[in-house]
Protein backbone atom coordinates (compact mmCIF):
# COMPACT_ATOMS: atom_id res chain seq x y z
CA UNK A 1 1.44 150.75 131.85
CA UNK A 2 -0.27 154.11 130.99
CA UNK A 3 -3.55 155.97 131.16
CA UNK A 4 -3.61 156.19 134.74
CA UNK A 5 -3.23 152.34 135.24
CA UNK A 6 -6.28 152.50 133.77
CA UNK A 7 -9.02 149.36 134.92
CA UNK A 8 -12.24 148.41 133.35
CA UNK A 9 -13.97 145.70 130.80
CA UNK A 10 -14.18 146.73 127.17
CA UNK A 11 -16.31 144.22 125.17
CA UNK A 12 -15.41 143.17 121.45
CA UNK A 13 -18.42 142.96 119.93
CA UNK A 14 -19.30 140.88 116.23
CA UNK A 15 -22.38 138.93 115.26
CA UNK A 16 -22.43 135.04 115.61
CA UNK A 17 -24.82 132.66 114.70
CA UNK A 18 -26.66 132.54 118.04
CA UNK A 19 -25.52 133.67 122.09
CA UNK A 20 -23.87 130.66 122.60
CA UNK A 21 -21.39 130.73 119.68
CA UNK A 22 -18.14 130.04 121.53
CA UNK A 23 -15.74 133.67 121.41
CA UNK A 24 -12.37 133.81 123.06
CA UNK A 25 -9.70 136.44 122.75
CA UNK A 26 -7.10 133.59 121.54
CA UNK A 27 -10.01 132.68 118.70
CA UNK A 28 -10.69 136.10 117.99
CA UNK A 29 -9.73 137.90 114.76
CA UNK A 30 -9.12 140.72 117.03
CA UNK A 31 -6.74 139.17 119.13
CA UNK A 32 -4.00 141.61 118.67
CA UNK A 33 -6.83 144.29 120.41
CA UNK A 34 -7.50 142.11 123.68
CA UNK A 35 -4.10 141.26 124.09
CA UNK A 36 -3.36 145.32 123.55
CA UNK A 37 -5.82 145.95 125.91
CA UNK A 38 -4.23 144.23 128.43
CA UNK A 39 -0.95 146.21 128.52
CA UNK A 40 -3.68 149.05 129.48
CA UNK A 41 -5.24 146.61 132.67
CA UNK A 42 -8.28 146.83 131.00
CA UNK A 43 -10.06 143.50 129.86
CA UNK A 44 -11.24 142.30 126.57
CA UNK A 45 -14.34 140.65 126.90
CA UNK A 46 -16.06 138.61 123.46
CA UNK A 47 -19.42 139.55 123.34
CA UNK A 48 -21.41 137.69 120.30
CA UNK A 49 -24.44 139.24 119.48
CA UNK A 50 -27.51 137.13 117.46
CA UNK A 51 -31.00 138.61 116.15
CA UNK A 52 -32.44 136.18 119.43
CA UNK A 53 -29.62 136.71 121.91
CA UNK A 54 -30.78 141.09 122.17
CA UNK A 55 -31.64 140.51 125.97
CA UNK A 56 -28.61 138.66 127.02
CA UNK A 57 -26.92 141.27 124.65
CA UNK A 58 -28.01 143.93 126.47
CA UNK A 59 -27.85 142.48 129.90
CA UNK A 60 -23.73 141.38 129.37
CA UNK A 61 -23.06 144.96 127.75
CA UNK A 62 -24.66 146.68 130.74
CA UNK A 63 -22.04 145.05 132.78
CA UNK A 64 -18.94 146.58 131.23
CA UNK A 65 -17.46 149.85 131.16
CA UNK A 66 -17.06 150.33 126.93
CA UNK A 67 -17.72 148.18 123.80
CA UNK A 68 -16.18 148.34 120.09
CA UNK A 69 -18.52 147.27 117.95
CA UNK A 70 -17.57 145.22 114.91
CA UNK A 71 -20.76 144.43 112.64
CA UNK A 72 -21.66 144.84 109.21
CA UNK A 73 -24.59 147.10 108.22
CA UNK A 74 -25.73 144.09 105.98
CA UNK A 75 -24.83 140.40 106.44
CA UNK A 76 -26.58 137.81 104.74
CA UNK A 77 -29.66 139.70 104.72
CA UNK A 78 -29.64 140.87 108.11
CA UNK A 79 -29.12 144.32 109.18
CA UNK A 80 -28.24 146.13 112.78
CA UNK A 81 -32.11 147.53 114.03
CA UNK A 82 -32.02 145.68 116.34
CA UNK A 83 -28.62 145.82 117.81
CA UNK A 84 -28.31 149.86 117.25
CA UNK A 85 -31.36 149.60 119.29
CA UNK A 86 -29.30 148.19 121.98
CA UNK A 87 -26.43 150.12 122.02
CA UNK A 88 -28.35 153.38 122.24
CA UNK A 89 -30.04 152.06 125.66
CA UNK A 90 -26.42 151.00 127.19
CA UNK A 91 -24.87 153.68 125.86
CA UNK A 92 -27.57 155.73 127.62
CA UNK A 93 -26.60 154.42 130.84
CA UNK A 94 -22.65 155.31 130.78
CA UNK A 95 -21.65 152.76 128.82
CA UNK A 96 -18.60 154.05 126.25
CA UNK A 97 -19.72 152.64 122.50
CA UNK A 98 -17.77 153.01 119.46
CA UNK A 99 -19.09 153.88 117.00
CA UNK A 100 -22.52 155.24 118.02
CA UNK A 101 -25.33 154.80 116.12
CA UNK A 102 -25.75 158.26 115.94
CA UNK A 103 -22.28 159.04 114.62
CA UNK A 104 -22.84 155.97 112.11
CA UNK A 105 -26.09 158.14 110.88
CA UNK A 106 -23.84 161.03 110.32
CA UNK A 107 -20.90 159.30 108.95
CA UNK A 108 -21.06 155.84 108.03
CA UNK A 109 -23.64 155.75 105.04
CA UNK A 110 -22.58 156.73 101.40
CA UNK A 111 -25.06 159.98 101.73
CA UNK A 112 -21.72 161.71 103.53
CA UNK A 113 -20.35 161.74 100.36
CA UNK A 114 -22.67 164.10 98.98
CA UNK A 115 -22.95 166.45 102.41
CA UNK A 116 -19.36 167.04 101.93
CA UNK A 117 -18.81 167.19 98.47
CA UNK A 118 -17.52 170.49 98.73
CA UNK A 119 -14.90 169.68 100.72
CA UNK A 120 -11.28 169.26 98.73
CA UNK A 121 -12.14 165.59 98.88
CA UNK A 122 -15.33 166.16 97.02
CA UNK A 123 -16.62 165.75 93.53
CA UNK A 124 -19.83 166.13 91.50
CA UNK A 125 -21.73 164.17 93.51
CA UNK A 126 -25.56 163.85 93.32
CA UNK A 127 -28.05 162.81 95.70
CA UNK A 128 -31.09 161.04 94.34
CA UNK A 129 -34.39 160.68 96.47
CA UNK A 130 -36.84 158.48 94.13
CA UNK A 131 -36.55 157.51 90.50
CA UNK A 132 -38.05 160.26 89.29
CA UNK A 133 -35.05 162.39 89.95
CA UNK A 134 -32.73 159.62 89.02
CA UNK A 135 -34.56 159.94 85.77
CA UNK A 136 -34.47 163.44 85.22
CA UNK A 137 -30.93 164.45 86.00
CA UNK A 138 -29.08 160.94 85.36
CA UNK A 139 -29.28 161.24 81.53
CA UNK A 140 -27.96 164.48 80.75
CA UNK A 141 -24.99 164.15 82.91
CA UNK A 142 -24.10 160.76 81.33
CA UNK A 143 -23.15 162.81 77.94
CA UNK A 144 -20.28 164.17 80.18
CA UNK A 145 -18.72 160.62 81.06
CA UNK A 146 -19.52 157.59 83.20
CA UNK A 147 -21.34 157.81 86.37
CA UNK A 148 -21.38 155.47 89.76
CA UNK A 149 -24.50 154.91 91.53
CA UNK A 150 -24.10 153.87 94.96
CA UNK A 151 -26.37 153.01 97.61
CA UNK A 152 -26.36 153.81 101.23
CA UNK A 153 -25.63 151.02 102.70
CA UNK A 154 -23.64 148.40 101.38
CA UNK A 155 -20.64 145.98 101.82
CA UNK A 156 -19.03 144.04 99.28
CA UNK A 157 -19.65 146.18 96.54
CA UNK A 158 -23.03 145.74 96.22
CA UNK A 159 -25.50 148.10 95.21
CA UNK A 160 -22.85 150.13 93.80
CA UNK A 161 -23.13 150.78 89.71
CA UNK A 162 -21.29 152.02 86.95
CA UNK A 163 -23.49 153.24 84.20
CA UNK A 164 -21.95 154.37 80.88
CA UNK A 165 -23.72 156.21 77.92
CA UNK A 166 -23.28 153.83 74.85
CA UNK A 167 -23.67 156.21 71.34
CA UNK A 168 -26.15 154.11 69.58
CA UNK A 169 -30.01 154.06 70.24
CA UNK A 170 -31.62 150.81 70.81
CA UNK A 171 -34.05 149.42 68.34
CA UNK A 172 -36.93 150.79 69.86
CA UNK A 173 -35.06 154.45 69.62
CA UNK A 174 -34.16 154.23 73.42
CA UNK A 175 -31.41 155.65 75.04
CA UNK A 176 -28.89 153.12 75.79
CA UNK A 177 -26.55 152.35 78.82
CA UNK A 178 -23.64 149.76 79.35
CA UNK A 179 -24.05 149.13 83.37
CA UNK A 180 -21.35 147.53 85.36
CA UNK A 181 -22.22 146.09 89.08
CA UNK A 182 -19.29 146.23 91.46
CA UNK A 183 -20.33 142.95 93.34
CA UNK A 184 -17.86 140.02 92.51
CA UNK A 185 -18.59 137.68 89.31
CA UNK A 186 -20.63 140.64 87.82
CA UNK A 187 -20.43 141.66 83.90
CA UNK A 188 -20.95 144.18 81.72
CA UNK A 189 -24.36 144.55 80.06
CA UNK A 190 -26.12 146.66 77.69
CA UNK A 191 -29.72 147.89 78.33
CA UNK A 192 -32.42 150.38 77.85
CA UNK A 193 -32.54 153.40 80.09
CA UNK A 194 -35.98 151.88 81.20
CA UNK A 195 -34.57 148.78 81.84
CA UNK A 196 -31.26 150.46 84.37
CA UNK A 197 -34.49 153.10 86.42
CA UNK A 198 -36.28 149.44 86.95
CA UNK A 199 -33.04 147.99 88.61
CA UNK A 200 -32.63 150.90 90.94
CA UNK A 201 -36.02 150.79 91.96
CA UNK A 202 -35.44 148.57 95.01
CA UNK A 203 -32.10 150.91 96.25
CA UNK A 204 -35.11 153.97 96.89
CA UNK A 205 -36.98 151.01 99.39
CA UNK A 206 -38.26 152.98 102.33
CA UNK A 207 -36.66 156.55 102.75
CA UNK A 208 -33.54 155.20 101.18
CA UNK A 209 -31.59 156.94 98.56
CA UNK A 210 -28.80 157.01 95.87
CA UNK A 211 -25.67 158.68 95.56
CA UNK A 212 -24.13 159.33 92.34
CA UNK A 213 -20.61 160.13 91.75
CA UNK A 214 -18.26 160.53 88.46
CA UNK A 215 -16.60 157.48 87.30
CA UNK A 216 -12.88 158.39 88.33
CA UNK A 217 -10.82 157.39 85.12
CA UNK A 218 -7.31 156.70 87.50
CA UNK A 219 -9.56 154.31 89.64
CA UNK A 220 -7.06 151.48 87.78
CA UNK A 221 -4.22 153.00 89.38
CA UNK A 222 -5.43 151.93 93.04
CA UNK A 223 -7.28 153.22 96.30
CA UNK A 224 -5.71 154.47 99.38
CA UNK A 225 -7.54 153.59 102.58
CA UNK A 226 -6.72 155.40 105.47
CA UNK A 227 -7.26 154.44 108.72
CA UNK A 228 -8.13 157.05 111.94
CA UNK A 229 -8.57 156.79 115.71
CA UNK A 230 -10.88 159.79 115.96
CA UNK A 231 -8.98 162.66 114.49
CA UNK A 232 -5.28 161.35 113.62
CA UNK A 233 -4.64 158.82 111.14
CA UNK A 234 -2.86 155.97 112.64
CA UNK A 235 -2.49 153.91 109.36
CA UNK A 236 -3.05 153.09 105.46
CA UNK A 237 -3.69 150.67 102.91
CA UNK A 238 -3.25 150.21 99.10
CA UNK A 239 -4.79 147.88 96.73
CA UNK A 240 -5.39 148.00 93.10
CA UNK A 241 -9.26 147.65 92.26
CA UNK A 242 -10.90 145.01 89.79
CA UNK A 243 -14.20 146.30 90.77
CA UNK A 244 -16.13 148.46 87.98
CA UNK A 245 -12.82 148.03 85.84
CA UNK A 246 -14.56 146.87 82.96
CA UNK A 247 -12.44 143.91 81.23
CA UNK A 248 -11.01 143.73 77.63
CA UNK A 249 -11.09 141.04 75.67
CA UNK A 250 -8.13 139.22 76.74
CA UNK A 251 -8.63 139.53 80.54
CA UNK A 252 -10.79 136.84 82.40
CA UNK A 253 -13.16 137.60 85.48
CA UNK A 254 -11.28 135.53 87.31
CA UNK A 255 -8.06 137.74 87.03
CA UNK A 256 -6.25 138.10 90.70
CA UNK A 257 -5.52 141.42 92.08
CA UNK A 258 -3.14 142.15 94.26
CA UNK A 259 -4.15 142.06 98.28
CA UNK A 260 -4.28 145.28 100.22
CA UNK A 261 -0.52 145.72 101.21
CA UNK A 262 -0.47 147.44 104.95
CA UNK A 263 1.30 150.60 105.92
CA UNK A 264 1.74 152.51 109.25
CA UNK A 265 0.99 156.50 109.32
CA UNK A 266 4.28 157.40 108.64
CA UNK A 267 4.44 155.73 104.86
CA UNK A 268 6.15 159.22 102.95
CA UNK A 269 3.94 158.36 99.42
CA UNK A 270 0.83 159.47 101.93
CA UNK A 271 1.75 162.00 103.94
CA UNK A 272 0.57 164.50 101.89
CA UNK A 273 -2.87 162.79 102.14
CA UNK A 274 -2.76 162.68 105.48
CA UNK A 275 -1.71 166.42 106.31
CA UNK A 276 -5.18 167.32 104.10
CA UNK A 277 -7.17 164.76 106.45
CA UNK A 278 -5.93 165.59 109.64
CA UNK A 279 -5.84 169.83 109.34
CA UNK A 280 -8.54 170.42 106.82
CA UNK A 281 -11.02 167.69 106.05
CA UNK A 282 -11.43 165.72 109.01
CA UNK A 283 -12.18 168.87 110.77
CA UNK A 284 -14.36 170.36 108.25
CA UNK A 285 -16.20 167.07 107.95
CA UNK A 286 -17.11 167.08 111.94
CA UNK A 287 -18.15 170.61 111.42
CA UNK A 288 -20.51 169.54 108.02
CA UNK A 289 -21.85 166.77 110.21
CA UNK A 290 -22.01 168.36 113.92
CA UNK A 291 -19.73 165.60 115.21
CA UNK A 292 -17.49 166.37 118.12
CA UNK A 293 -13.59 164.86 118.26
CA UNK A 294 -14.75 162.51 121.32
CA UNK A 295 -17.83 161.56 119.04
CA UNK A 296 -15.80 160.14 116.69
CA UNK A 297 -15.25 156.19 116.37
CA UNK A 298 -12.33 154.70 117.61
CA UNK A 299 -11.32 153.44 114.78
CA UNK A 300 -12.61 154.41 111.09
CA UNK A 301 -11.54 154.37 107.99
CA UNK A 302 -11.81 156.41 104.27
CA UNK A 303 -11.10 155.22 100.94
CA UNK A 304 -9.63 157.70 98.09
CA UNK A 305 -9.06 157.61 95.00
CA UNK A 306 -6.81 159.57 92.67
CA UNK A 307 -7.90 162.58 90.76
CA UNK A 308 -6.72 164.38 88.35
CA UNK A 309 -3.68 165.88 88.81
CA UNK A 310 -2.84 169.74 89.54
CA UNK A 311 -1.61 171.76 86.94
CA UNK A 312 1.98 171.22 88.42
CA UNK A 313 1.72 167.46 88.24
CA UNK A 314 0.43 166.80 92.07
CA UNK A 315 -2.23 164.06 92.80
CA UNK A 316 -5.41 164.94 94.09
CA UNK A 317 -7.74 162.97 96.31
CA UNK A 318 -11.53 161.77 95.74
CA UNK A 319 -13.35 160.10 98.87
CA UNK A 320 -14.90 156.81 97.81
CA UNK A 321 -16.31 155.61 100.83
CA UNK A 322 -16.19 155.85 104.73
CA UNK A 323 -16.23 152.94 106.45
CA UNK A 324 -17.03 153.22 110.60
CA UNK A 325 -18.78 149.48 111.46
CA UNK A 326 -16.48 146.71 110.98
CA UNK A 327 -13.43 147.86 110.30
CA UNK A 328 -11.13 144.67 109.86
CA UNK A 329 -8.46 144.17 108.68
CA UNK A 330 -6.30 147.28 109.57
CA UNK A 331 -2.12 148.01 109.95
CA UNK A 332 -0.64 146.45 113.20
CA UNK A 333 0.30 149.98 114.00
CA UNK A 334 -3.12 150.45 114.22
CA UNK A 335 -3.73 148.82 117.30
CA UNK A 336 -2.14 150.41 120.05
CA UNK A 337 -3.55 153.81 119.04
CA UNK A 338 -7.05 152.28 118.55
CA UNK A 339 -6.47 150.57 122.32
CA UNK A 340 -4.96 154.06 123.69
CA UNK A 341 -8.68 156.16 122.29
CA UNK A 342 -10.35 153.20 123.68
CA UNK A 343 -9.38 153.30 127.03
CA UNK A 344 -9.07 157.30 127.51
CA UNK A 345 -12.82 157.27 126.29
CA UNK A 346 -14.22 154.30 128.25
CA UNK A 347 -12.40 156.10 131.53
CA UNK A 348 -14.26 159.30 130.59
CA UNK A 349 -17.85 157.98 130.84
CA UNK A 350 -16.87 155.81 133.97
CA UNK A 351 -16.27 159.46 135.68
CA UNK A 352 -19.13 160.60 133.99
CA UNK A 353 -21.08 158.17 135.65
CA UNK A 354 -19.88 158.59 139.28
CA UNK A 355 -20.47 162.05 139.59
């Protein structure tokens, strides 16, 4: 036993259908995390949170020392107001949460992708804020190659878009687009440009916004997901990707891909990657973003894909995505590292408090 033979209650957080949905740490998809946060003395406790259990929420949270927080920004139509709302009020009372809301702000919707685009992880990505830009600027860069449009927020690969210039005019002299959506089952259609602004409209609801990135052609070749305990990547993932690979003739929607294959940090095809994260972008992101190392989530993770290469034949990296809410599944050598940041942290704000 470690960290000072460290003591506390760290609550494991995800959404249920109501308070009294039955949680247990044996139950638990996160078992391996209670049963690592044992070897620390600290205690796992199952917290399920419900839009009509916020009181009881609040009032078990307020009893523990630290909470990771494992909820979707959107499931089945609901989002986390409410619970945010929550977790800023404990957390304002020396409760450890991971992630904050306010680091989620910063870095866990798509618009990060455009903040940092100049980063070595960054690309030609645009940031649209109504249709009217979308309408303006979307065209002309079309001629150029395919485009994604991504929303904020999203899981599942919805609200994300690839939108390819087809040659020919429509019949009513139109331009015309062949659109892609990355959510499962989708296909590829051919419509007006009228038609594809009309779609988006809903994605600029509120203050909300798209990002638009170019299509990356080696996207076929697979993503790399790596995973990070603040700072220090603790883990990766590959898969090949289906979604926004448009289909040929002889390929059926129903074609299997592969399932992410796990890795640990040391995995030699990624250290590269990880030497740019860990000395150069993470860094530069937190100073893009005003996000301090103790800020940052316990456990995160960023997807890449490959870029072209370098002159002399080495891969480069484009960020996809960053992912800081529910972060499941990850490497099992991602657990004791995630535990280890836990713990430090949540023994942090209990001094904090009891000064």
């Amino acid at each position: 036993m470690t960290i000072n033979d460290s003591k506390g209650l760290i609550g494991i957080l995800s959404r249920g259908d109501n308070a009294a949905s039955t949680a247990t740490p044996e139950n638990s998809r996160l078992s391996r995390v209670f049963t690592a946060l044992e070897t620390y003395n600290v205690t796992g406790v199952p917290v399920v949170y419900s839009e009509d259990s916020g009181d009881e929420t609040r009032q078990q949270l307020m009893g523990l020392d630290g909470v990771l927080v494992w909820v979707n920004p959107i499931e089945n139509n609901q989002n986390r107001t409410k619970l945010d709302l929550i977790l800023r009020d404990v957390a304002s009372h020396g409760v450890w949460v991971s992630a904050h809301p306010d680091t989620i702000l910063k870095m866990g919707t798509k618009e990060v992708l455009y903040q940092t685009r100049h980063l070595g992880w960054g690309a030609d990505t645009r940031l649209y804020n109504n249709l009217g830009e979308l309408q303006e600027i979307l065209p002309p860069l079309l001629k150029s190659g395919p485009r994604v449009l991504k929303q904020l927020r999203s899981s599942g690969g919805d609200g994300v878009w690839k939108i390819e210039m087809v040659p020919d005019f429509s019949s009513s002299g139109e331009v015309t687009v062949r659109v892609l959506h990355a959510a499962r089952g989708s296909v590829v259609e051919e419509i007006e440009f009228s038609d594809l602004v009309k779609r988006m409209k809903p994605y600029f609801a509120g203050s909300a916004k798209l990002i638009d990135q170019p299509f990356q052609s080696r996207l076929g070749e697979g993503a790399i997901r790596c995973y990070l305990t603040q700072n220090r990547v603790i883990g990766f993932g590959f898969q090949y990707v289906k979604a926004l690979m448009s289909p040929s003739k002889h390929e059926s929607d129903t074609l299997s891909v592969p399932p992410r294959i796990y890795y640990g940090p040391e995995k030699l095809e990624f250290q590269s990657l990880r030497t740019l994260l860990e000395s150069e972008w993470v860094p530069q992101m937190q100073q893009v973003l005003d996000i301090d190392v103790n800020s940052l989530p316990a456990i995160w993770d960023a997807d890449f894909f490959l870029g072209s290469k370098t002159h002399t034949g080495k891969d480069t990296y484009v960020l996809g995505e960053i992912n800081v809410q529910s972060v499941f599944p990850f490497p099992d050598e991602a657990v004791d590292p995630l535990v280890q940041t836990s713990v430090a942290r949540m023994l942090v704000a209990k001094k904090e408090l009891h000064k």
